[in-house]
C-alpha atoms as a PDB file:
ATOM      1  CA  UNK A   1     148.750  32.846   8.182  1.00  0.00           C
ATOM      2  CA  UNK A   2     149.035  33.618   4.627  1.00  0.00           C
ATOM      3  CA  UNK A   3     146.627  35.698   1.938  1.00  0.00           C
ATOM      4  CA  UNK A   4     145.636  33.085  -0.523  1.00  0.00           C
ATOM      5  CA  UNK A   5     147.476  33.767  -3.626  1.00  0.00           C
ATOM      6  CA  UNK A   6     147.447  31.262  -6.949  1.00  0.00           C
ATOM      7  CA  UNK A   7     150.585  29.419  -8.203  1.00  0.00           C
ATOM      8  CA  UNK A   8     152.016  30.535 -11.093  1.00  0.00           C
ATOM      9  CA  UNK A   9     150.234  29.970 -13.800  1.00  0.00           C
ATOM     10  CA  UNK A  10     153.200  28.204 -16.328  1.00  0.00           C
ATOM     11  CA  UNK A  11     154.766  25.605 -14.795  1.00  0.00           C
ATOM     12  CA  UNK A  12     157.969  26.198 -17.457  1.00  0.00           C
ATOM     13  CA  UNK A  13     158.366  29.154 -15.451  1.00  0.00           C
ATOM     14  CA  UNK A  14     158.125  27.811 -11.943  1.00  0.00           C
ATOM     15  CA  UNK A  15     160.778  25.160 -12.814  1.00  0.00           C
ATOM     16  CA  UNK A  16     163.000  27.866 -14.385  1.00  0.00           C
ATOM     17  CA  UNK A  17     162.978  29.610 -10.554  1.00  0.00           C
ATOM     18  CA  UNK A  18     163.850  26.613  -9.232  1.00  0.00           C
ATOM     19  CA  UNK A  19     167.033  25.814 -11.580  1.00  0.00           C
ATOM     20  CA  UNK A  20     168.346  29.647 -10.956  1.00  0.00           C
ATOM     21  CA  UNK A  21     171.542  29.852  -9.182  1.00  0.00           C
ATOM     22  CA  UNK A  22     171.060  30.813  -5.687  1.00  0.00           C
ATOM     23  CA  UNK A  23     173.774  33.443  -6.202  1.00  0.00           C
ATOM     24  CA  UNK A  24     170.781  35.557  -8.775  1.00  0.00           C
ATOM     25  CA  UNK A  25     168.113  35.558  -5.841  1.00  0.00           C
ATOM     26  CA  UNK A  26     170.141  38.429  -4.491  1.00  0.00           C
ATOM     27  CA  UNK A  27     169.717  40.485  -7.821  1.00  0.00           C
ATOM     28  CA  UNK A  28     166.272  38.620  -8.198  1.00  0.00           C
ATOM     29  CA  UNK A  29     165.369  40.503  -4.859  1.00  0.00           C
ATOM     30  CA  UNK A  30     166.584  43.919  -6.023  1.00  0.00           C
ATOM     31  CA  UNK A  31     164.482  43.840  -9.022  1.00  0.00           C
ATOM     32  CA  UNK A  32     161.333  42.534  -7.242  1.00  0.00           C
ATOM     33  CA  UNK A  33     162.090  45.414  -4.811  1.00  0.00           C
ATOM     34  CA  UNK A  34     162.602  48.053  -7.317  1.00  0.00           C
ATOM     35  CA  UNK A  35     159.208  46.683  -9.571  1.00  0.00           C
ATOM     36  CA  UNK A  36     157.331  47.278  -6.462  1.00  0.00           C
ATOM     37  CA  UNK A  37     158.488  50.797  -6.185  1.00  0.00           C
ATOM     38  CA  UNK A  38     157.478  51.570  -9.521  1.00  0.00           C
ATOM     39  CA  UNK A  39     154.215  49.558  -9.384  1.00  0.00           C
ATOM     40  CA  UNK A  40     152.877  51.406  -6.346  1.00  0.00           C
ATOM     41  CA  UNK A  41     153.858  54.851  -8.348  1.00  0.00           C
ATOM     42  CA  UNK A  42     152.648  53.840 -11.904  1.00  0.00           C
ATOM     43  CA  UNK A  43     150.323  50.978 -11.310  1.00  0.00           C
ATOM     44  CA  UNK A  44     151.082  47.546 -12.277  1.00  0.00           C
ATOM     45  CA  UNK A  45     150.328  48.195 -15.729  1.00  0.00           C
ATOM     46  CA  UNK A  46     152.849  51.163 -15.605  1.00  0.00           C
ATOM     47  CA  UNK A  47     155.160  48.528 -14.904  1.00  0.00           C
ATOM     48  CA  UNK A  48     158.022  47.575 -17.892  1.00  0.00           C
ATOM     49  CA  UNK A  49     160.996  45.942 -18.534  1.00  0.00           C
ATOM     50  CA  UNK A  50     162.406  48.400 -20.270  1.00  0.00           C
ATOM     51  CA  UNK A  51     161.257  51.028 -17.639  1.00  0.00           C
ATOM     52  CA  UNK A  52     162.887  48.985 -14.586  1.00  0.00           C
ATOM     53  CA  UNK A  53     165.751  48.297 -16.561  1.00  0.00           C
ATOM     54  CA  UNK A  54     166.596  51.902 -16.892  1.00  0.00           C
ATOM     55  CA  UNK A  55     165.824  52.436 -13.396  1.00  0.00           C
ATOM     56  CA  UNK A  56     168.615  49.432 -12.421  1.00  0.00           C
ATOM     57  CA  UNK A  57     170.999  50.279 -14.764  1.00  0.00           C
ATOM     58  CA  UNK A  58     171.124  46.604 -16.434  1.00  0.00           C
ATOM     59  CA  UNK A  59     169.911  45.672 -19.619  1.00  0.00           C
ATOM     60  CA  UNK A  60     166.433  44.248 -20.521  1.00  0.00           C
ATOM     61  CA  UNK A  61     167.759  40.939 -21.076  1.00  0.00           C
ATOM     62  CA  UNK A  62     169.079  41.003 -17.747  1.00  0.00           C
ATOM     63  CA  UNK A  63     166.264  41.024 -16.181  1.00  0.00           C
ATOM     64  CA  UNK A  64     164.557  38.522 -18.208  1.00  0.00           C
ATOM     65  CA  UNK A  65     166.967  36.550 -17.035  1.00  0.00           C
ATOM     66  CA  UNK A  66     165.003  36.608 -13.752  1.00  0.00           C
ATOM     67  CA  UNK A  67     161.514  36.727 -14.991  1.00  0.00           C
ATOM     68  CA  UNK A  68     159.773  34.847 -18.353  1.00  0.00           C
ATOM     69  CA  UNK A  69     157.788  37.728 -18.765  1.00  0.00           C
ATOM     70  CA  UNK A  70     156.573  41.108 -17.747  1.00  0.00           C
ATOM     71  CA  UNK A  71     153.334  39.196 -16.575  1.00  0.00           C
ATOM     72  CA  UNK A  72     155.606  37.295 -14.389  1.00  0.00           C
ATOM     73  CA  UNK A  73     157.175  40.082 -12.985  1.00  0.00           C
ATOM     74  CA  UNK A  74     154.142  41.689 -12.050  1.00  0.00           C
ATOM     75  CA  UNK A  75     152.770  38.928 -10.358  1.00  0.00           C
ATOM     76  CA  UNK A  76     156.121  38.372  -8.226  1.00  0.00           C
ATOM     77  CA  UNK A  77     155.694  41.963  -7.452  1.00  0.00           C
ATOM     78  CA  UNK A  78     151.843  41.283  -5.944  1.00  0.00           C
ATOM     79  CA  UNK A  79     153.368  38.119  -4.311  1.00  0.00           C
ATOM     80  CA  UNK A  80     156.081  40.408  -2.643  1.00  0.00           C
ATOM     81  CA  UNK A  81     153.247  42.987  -1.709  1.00  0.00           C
ATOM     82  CA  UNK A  82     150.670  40.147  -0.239  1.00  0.00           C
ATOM     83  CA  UNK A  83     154.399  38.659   2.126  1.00  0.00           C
ATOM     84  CA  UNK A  84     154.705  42.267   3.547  1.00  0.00           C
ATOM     85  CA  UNK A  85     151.216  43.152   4.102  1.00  0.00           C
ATOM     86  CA  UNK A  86     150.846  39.844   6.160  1.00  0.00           C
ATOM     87  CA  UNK A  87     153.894  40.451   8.171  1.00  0.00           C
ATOM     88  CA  UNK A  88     152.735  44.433   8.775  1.00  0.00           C
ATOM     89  CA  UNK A  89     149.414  43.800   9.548  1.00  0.00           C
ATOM     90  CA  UNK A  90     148.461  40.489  10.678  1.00  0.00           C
ATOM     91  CA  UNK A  91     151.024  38.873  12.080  1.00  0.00           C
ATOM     92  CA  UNK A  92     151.611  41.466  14.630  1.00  0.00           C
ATOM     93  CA  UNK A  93     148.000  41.141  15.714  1.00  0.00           C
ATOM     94  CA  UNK A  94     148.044  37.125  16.192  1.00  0.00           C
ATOM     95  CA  UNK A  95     150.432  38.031  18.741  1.00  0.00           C
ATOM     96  CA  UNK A  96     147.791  39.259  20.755  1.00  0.00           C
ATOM     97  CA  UNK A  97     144.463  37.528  22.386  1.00  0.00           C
ATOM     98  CA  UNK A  98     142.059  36.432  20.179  1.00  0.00           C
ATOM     99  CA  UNK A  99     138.910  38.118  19.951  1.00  0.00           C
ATOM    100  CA  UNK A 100     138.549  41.728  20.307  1.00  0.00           C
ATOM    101  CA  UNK A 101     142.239  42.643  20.759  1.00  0.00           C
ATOM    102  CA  UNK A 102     143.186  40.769  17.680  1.00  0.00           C
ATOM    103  CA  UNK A 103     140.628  42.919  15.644  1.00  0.00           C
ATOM    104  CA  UNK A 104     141.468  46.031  16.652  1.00  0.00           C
ATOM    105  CA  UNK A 105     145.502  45.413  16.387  1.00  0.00           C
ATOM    106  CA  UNK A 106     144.440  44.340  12.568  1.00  0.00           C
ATOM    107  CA  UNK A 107     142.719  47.142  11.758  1.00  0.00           C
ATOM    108  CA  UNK A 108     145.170  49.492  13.067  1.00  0.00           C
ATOM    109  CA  UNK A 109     147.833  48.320  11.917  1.00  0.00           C
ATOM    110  CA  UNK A 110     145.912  47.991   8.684  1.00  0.00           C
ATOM    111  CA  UNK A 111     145.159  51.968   8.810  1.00  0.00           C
ATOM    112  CA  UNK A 112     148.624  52.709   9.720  1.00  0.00           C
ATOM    113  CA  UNK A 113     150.034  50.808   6.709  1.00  0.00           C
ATOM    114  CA  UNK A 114     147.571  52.620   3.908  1.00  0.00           C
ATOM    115  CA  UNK A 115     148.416  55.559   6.104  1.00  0.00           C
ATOM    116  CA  UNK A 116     151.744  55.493   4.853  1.00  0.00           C
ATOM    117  CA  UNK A 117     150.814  54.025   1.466  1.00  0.00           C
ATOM    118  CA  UNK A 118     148.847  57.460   0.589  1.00  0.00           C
ATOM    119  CA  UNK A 119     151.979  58.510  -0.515  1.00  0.00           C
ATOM    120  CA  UNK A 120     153.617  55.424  -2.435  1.00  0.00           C
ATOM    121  CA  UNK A 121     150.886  54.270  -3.175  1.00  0.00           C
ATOM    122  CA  UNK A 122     148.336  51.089  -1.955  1.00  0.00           C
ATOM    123  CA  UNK A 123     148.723  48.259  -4.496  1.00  0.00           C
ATOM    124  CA  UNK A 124     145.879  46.084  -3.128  1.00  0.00           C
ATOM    125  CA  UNK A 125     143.362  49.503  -3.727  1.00  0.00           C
ATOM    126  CA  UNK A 126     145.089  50.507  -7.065  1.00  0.00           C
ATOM    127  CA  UNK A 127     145.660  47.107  -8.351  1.00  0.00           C
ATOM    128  CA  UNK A 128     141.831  46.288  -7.819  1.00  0.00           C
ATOM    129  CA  UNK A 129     140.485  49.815  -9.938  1.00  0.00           C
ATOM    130  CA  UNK A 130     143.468  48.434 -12.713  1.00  0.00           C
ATOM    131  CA  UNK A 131     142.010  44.962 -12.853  1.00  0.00           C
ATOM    132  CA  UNK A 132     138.113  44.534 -11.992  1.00  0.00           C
ATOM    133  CA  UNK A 133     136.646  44.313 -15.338  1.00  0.00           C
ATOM    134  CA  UNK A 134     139.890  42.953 -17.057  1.00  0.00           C
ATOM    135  CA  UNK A 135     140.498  38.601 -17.190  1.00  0.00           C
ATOM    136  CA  UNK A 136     143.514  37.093 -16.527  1.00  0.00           C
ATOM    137  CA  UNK A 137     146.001  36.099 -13.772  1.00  0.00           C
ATOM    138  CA  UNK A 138     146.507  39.317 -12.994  1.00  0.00           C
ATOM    139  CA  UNK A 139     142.900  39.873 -12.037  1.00  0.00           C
ATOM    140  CA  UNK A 140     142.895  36.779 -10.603  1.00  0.00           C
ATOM    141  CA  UNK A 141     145.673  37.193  -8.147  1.00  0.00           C
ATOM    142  CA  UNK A 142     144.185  40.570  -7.148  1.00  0.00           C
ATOM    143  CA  UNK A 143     141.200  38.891  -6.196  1.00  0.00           C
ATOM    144  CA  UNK A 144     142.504  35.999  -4.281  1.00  0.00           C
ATOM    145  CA  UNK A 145     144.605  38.811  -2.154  1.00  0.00           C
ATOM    146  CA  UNK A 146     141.673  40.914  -1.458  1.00  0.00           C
ATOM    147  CA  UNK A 147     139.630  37.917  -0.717  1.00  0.00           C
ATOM    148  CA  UNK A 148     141.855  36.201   1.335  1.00  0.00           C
ATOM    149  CA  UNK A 149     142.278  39.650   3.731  1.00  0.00           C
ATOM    150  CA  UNK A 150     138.782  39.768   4.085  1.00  0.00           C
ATOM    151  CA  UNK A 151     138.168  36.399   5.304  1.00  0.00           C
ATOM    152  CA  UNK A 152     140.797  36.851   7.917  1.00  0.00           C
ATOM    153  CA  UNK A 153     138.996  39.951   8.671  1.00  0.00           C
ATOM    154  CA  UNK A 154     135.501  37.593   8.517  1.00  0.00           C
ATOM    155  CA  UNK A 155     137.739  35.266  11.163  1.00  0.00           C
ATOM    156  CA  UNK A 156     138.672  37.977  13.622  1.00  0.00           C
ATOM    157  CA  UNK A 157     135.125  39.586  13.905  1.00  0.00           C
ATOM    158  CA  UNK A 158     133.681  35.927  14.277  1.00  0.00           C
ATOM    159  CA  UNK A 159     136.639  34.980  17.299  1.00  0.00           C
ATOM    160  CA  UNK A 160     135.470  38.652  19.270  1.00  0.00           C
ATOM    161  CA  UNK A 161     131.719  37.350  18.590  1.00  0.00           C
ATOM    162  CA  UNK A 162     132.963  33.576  20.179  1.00  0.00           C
ATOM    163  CA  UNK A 163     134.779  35.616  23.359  1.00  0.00           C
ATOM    164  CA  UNK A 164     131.718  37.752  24.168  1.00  0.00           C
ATOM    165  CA  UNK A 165     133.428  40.884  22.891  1.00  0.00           C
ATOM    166  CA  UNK A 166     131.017  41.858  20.325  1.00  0.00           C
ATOM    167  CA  UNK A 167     127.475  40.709  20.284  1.00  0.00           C
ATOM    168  CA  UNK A 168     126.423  37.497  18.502  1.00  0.00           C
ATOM    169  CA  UNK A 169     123.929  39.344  16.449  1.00  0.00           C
ATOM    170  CA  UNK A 170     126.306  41.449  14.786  1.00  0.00           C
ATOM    171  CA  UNK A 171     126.565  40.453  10.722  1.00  0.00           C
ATOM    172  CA  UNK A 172     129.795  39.362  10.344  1.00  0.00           C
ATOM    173  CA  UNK A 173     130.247  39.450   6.339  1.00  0.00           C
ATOM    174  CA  UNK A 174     128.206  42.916   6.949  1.00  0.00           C
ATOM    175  CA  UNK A 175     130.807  44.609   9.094  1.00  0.00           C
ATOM    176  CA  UNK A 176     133.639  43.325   7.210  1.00  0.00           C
ATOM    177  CA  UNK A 177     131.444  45.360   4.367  1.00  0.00           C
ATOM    178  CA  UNK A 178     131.508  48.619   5.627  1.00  0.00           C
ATOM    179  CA  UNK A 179     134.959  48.180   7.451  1.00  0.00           C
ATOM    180  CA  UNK A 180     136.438  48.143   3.840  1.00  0.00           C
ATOM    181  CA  UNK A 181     134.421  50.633   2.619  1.00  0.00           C
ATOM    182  CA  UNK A 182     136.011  52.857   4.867  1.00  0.00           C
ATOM    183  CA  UNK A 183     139.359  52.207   3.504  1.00  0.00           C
ATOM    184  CA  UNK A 184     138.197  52.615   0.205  1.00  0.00           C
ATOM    185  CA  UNK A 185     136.957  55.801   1.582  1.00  0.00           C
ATOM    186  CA  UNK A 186     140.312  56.987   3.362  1.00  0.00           C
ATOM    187  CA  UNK A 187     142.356  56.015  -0.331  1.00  0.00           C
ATOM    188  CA  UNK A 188     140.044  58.274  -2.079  1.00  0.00           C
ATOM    189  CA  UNK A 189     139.469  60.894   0.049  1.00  0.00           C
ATOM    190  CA  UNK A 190     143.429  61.496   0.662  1.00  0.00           C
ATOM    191  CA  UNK A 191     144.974  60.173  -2.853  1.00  0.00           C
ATOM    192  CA  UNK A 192     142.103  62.221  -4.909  1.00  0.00           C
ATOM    193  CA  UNK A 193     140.918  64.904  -2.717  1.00  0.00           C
ATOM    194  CA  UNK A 194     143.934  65.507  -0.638  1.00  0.00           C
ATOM    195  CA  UNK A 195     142.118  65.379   2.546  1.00  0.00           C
ATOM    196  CA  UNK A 196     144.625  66.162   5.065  1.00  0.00           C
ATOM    197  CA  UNK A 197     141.951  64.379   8.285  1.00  0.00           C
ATOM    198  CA  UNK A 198     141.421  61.667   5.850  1.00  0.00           C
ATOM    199  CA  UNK A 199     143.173  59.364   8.363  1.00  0.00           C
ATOM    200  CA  UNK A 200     141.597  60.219  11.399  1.00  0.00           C
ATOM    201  CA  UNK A 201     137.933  60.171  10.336  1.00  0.00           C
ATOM    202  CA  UNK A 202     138.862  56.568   9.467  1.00  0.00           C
ATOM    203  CA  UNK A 203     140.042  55.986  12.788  1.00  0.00           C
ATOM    204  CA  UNK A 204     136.784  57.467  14.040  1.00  0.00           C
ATOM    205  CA  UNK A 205     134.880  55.607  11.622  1.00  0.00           C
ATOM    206  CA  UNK A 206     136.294  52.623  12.773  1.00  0.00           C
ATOM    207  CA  UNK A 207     135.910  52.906  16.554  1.00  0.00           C
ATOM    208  CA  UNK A 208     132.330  53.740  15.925  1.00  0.00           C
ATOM    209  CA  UNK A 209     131.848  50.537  14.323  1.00  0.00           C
ATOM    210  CA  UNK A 210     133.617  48.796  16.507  1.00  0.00           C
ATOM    211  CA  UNK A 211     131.479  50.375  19.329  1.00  0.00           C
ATOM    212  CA  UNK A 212     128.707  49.404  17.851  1.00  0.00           C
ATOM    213  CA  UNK A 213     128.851  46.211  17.771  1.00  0.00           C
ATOM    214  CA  UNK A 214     130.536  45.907  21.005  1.00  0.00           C
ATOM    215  CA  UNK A 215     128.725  43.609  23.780  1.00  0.00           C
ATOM    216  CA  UNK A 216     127.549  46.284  26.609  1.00  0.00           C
ATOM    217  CA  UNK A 217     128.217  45.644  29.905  1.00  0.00           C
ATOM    218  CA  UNK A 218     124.808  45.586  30.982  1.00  0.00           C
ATOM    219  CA  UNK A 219     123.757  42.268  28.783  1.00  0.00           C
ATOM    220  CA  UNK A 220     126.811  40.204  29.462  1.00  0.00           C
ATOM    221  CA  UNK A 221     125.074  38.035  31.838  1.00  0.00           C
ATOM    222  CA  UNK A 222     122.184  36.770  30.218  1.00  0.00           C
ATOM    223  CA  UNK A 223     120.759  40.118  29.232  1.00  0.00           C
ATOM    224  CA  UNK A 224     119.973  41.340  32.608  1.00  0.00           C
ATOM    225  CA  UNK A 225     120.402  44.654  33.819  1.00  0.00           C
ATOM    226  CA  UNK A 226     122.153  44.823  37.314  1.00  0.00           C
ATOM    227  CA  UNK A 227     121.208  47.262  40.141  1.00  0.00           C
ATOM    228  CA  UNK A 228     123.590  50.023  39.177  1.00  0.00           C
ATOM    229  CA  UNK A 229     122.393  50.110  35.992  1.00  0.00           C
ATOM    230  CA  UNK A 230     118.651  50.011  36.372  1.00  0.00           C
ATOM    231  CA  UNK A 231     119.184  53.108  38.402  1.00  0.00           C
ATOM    232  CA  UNK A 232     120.523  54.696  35.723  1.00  0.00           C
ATOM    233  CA  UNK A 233     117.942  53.606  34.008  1.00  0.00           C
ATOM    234  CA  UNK A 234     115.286  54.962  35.680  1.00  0.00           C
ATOM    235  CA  UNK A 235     114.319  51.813  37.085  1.00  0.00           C
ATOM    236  CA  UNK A 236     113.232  51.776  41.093  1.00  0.00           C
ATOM    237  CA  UNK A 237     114.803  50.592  43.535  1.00  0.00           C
ATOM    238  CA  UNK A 238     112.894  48.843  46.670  1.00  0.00           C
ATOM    239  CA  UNK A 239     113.656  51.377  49.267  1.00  0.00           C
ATOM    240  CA  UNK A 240     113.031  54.432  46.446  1.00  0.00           C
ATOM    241  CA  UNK A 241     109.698  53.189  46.578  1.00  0.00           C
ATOM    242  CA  UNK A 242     108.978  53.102  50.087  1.00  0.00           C
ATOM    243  CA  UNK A 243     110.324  56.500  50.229  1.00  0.00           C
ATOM    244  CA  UNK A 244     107.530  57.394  47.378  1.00  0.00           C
ATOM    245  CA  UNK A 245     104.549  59.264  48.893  1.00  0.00           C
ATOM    246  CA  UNK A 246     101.312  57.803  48.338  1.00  0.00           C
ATOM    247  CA  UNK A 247      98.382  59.094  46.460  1.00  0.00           C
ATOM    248  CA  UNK A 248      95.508  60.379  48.452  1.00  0.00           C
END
């Protein structure tokens, strides 16, 4: 229950990590936390040594200690983003039943989450604008986190389709589509715009969605409409047409 993320991409560095006293992963932490502040504020790119040096009052070469390079930090930083997105927003929702339940804990706690990244910030939005049309790990670990949260979006939608919650005909990859869309939506509309309902037309956008693809109660078994429901309808029932007068 992880967001597919590459390994870093020197091993000289990876070994280095390993070697590090265990009493500099407390100040290793701090700077990851710290990076990530700043990252979410400036963008990844916004994000120096010599600016998070200043803001933890140690000296560059203290925190090269900790990290090879700033392309290094920046990727810990995404790694440290992709750890508390999955234990924000999925994890909670595997808690729950599969199917239906599952998807709709995931993409509320998903709206909740950018809800209170409008402010700070959403590094999985912002990091993708930074990075699309520029090569390297950094791209590369941007895409593996946004592909890696829509396949477990593409999993969710494809369990509710297994339990009869939504309707086998629904286009799986297709609603995953326009279910990000609306996020990309929300970001814009509230970090550019300064929508203040930029939230809760998500939330509606999503429920309709949601509703739309939902199996209705009167094809659950085998498609047939039962009698309640061919009243309503307009479908007759035996004694309504005995109770029709004939023509003459």
């Amino acid at each position: 229950m992880t967001l597919v993320f590459p390994s870093p991409p020197r091993a000289g560095a990876a070994s280095q990590a390993q070697e590090r006293p265990r009493k500099g992963e407390t100040t290793r932490a701090a700077i990851v936390e710290a990076a990530l502040a700043v990252a979410r504020r400036e963008g990844l790119e916004g994000l120096t040594i010599g600016l998070l040096a200043e803001a933890l009052g140690m000296s560059k070469s203290g925190v090269f200690a900790h990290f090879g390079s700033r392309e290094d930090l920046q990727l810990a930083v995404l790694r440290e983003y992709a750890v508390r997105f999955v234990e924000e927003v999925l994890r909670p929702a595997v808690e729950l039943e599969r199917g239906l339940p599952r998807l709709q804990a995931m993409l509320e706690n998903w709206l909740r989450l950018l809800a209170r990244e409008l402010e700070q910030g959403c590094l999985m939005i912002s990091g993708a604008c930074e990075y699309d049309d520029r090569p390297g790990v950094l791209r590369d670990a941007m895409v593996a986190i946004v592909t890696g949260w829509k396949l477990e979006l593409l999993r969710a939608i494809d369990a509710a389709k297994n339990a009869g919650h939504l309707r086998a005909k629904v286009e799986s990859r297709q609603l995953v589509f326009e279910i990000y869309g609306l996020m990309l939506a929300l970001h814009q509309d509230a970090r550019l715009l300064r929508s203040a309902d930029s939230v809760k037309r998500a939330r509606a956008g999503l429920g309709r969605l949601i509703d739309d693809a939902r199996v209705r109660p009167t094809t659950r078994r085998g498609g047939k409409l039962n009698r309640s429901s061919r009243k309503s309808a307009g479908a007759e029932t035996p004694s309504a047409r005995t109770r029709r007068p004939h023509s003459s």
